[in-house]
Protein backbone atom coordinates (compact mmCIF):
# COMPACT_ATOMS: atom_id res chain seq x y z
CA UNK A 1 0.00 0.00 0.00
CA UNK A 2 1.26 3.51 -0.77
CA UNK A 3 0.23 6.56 1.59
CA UNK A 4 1.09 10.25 1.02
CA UNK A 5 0.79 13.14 3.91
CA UNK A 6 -0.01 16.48 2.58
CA UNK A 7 1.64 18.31 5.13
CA UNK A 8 2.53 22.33 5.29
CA UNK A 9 5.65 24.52 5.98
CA UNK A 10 3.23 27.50 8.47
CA UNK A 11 4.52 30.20 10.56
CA UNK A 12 5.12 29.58 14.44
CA UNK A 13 2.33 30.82 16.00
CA UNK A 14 4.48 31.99 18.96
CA UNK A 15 6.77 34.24 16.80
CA UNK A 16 4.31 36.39 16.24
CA UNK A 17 4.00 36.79 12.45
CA UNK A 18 2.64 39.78 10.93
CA UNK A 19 1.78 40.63 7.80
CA UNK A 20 2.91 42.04 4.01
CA UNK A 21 1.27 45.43 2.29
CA UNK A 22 -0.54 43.23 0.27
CA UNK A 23 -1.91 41.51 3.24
CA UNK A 24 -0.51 38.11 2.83
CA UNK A 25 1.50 36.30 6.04
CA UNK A 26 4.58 37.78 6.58
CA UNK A 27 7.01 35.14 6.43
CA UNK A 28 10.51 36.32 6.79
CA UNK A 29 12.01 36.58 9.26
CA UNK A 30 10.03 34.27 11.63
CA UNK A 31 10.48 30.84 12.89
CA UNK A 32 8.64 28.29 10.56
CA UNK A 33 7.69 24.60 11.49
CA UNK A 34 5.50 21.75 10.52
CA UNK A 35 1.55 22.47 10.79
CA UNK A 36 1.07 20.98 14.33
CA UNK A 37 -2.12 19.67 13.42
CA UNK A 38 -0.41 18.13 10.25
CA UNK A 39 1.89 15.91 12.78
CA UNK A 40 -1.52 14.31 13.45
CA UNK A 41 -1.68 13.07 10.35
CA UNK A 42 1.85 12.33 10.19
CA UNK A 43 1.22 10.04 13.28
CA UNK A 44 -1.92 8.09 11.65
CA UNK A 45 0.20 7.41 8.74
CA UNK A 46 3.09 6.32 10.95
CA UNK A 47 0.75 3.43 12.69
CA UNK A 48 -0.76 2.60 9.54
CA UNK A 49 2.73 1.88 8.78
CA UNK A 50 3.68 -0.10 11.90
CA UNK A 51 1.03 -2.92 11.16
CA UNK A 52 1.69 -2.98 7.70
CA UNK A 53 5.76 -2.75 7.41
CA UNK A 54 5.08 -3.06 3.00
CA UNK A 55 3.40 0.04 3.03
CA UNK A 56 5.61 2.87 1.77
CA UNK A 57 5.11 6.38 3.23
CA UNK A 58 5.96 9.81 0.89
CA UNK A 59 5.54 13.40 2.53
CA UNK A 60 4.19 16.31 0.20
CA UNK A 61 4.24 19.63 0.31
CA UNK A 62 3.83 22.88 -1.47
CA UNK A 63 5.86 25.89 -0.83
CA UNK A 64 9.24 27.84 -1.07
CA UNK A 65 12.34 26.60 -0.33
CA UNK A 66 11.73 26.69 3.59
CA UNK A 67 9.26 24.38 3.06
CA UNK A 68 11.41 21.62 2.67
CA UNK A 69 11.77 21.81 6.56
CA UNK A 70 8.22 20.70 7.09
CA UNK A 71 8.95 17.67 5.03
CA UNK A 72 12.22 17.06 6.99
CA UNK A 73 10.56 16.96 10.09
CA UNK A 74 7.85 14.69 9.01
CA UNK A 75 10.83 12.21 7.87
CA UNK A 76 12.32 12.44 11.54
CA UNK A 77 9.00 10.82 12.59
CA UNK A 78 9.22 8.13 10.17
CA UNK A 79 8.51 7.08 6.61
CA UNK A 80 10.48 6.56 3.66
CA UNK A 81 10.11 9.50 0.86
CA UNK A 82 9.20 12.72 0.16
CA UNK A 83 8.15 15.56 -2.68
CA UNK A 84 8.49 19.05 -2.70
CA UNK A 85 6.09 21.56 -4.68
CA UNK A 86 8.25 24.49 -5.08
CA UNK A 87 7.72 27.13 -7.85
CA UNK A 88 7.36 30.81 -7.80
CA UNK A 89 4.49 31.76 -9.65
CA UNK A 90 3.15 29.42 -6.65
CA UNK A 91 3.38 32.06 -4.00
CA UNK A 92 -0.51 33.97 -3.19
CA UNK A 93 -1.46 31.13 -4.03
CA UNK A 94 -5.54 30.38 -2.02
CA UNK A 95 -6.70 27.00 -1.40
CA UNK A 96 -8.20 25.93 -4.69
CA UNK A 97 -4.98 26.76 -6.16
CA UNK A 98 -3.32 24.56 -3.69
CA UNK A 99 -5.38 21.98 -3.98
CA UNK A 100 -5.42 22.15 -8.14
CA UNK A 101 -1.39 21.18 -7.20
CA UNK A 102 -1.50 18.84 -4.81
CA UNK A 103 -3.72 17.16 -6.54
CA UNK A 104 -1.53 17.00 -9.62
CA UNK A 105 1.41 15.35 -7.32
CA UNK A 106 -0.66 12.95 -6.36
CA UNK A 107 -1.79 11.45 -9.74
CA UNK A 108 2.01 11.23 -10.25
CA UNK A 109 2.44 9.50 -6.76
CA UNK A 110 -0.74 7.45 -7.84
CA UNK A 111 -1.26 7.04 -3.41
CA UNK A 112 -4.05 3.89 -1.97
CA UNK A 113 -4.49 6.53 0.66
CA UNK A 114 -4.40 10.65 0.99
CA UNK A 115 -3.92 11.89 4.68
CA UNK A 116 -4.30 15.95 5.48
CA UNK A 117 -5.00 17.44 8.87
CA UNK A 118 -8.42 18.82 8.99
CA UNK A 119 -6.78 22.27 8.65
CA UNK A 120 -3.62 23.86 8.74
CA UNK A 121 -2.69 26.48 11.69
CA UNK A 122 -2.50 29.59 9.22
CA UNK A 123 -4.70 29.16 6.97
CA UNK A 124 -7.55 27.08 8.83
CA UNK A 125 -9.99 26.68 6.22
CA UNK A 126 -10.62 22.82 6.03
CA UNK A 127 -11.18 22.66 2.58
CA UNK A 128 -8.21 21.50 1.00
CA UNK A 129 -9.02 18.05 1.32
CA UNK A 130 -12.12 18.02 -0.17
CA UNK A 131 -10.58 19.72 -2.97
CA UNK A 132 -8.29 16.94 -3.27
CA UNK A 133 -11.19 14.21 -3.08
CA UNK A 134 -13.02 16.05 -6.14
CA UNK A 135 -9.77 16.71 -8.33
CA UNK A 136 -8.74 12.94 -8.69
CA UNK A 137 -12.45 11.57 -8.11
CA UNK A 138 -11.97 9.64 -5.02
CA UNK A 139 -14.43 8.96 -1.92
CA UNK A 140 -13.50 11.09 1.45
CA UNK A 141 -13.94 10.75 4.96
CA UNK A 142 -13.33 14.03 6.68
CA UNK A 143 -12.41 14.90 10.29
CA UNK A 144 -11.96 11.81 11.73
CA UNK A 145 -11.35 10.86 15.33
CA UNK A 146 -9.80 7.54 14.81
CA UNK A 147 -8.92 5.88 11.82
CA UNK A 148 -8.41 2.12 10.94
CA UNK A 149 -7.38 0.26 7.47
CA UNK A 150 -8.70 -2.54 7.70
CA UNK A 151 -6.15 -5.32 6.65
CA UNK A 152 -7.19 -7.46 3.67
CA UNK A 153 -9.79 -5.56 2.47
CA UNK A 154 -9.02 -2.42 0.99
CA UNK A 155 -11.21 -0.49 2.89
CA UNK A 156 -10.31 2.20 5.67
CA UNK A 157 -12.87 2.95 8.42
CA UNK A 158 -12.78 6.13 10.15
CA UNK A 159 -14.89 7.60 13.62
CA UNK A 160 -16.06 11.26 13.41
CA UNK A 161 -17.35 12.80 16.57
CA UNK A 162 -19.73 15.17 16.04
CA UNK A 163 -21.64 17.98 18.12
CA UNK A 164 -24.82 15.67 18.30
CA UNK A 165 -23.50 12.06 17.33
CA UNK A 166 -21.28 10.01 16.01
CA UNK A 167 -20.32 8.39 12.88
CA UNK A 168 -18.31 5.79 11.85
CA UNK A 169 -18.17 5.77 8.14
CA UNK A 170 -16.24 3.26 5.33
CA UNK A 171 -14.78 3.68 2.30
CA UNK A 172 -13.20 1.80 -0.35
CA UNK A 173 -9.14 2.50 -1.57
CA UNK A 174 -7.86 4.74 -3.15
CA UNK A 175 -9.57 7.57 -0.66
CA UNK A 176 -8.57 10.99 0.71
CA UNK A 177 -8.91 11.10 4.76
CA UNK A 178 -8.37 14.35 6.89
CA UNK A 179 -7.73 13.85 10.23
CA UNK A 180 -8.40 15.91 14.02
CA UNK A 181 -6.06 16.35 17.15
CA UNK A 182 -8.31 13.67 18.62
CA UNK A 183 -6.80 11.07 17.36
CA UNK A 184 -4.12 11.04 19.78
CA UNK A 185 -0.50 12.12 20.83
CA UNK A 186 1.59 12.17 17.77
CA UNK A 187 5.41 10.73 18.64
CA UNK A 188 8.65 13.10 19.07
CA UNK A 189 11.30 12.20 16.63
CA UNK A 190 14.41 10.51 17.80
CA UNK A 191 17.97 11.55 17.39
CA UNK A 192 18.70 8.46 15.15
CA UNK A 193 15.55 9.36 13.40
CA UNK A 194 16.55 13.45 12.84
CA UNK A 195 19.52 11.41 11.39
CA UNK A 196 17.86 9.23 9.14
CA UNK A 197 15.72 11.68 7.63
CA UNK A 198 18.50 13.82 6.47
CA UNK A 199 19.80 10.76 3.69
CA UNK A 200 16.17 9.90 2.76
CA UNK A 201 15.70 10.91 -0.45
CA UNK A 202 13.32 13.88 -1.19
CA UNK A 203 12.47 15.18 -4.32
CA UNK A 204 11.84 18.82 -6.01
CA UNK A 205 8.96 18.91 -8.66
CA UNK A 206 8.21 22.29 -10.43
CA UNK A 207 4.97 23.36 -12.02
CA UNK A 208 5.97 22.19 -15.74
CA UNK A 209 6.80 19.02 -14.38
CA UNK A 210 3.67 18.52 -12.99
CA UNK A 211 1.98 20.13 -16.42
CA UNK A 212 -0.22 22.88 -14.34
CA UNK A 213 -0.02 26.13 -16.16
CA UNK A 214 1.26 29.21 -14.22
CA UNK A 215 -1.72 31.41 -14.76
CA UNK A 216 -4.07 28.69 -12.10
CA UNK A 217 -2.12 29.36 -9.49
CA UNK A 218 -0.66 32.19 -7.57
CA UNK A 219 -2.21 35.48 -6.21
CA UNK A 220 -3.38 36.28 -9.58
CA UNK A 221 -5.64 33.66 -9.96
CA UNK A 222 -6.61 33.17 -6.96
CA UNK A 223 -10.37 33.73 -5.87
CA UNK A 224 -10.56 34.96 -2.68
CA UNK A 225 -8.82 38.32 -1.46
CA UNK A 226 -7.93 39.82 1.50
CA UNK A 227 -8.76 43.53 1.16
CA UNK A 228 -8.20 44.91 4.93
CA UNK A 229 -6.38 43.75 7.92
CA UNK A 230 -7.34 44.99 11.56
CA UNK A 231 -5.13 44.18 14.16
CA UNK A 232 -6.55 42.58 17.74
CA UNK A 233 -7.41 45.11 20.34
CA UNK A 234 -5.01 45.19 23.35
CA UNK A 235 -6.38 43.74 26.48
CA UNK A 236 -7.47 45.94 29.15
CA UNK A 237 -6.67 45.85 32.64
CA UNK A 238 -9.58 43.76 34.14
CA UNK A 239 -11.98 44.61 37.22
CA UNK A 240 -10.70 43.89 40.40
CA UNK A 241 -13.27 43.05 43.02
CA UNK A 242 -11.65 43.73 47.30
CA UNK A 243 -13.11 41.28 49.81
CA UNK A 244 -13.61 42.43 53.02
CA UNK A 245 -16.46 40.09 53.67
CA UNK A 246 -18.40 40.75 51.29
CA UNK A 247 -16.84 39.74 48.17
CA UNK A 248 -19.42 36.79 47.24
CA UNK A 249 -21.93 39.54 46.97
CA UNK A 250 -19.93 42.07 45.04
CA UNK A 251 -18.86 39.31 42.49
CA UNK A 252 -22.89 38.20 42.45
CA UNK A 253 -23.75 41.70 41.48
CA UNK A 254 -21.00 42.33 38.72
CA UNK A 255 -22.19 39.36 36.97
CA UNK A 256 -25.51 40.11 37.16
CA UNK A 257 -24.84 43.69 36.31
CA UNK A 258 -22.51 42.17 32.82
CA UNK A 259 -25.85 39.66 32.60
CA UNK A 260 -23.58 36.53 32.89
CA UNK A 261 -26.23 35.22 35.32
């Protein structure tokens, strides 16, 4: 069985990024990693892979050079390959575009299985997979839980937990699945693993390789735009309530003067 990981090079949330003229994520300059939620992913491929030792695991991305970090990291974890998107006219891309490339990587890979995150941590709009389903005309299972592929059968079973119930839902190989952080702790790499990952062999496509013309991707073609960007509010100090014996009632009427009770 062959599984790729769409994973994604994304700003660390705790450098602080800001942001271009044109409004886009400004990227140099601060600390990038692996999508966290993508290491969830990352870690359902990885046990997939631990009960089924033939199956052979590729990492792919899309992005600039950096990116190839993401994909290094993944490798640490485990798995054996991995393929790098990288192209200028690439850059504004939104997430049709993304998708529209992605999607031609993985007809080359020609994957049983398709594993994304549910979302990625800067751009957090979930639809990417979906995308990915409809471009090569493959069943999905979205934000799942847990996931099992169940041996012998082709098939891969997933749980999705839900506001009201849940689901457990089937599907038949090849599939895309995107996964949640519920589906458990994903594993630290090793030091002999950060080793190993730096002689497995990872690859650098280009657009013409992949035959998608320039003009579908990128910030010209893309179909959503961000026309204004207003910064958070700083917090203000909050209320502080003295008790001198009386503080249960002070803090009773506060709330009920906010109408929190």
């Amino acid at each position: 069985m062959r599984i790729v990981v769409c994973v994604k090079h994304v700003p660390d949330m705790a450098s602080d990024p800001g942001f271009t003229a044109d409004h886009r994520v400004d990227r140099d300059g601060v600390q990038g990693r692996l999508s966290e939620l993508d290491e969830h992913a990352v870690e359902q491929a990885l046990r997939v892979l631990d009960a089924a030792p033939d199956t052979h695991l590729t990492y792919l991305t899309v992005g600039p050079a950096a990116a190839a970090e993401a994909l290094r990291r993944a490798l640490a974890m485990g798995g054996h390959a991995a393929v790098h998107v990288s192209d200028d006219a690439i850059a504004g891309s939104d997430a049709p575009a993304t998708a529209l490339v992605l999607a031609a990587a993985l007809r080359r890979l020609e994957p049983d299985l398709v594993l994304c995150a549910m979302a990625s941590t800067d751009g957090g709009t979930s639809l990417v997979p979906a995308m990915l389903a409809e471009h090569l005309a493959l069943p999905q299972l979205t934000f799942a839980a847990e996931l099992t592929v169940e041996p012998g059968t082709a098939t891969v079973r997933i749980r999705r937990d839900g506001s009201r119930a849940t689901e457990e839902l089937r599907a038949t190989l090849p599939a895309v699945v995107s996964v949640t952080d519920r589906t458990g702790e994903a594993r630290y790499p090793s030091f002999k693993g950060i080793m190993a990952a730096k002689k497995k062999p990872l690859e650098t496509w280009n657009l013409a390789d992949l035959g998608v013309p320039a003009d579908q991707v990128g910030a010209g073609a893309a179909r959503t735009v961000v026309d204004a960007i207003t910064a958070r509010p700083p917090r203000t100090a909050g209320t502080a309530l003295p008790d001198e014996g009386e503080g249960g009632l002070r803090l009773a009427d506060f709330l009920s003067g906010q109408k929190f009770v």
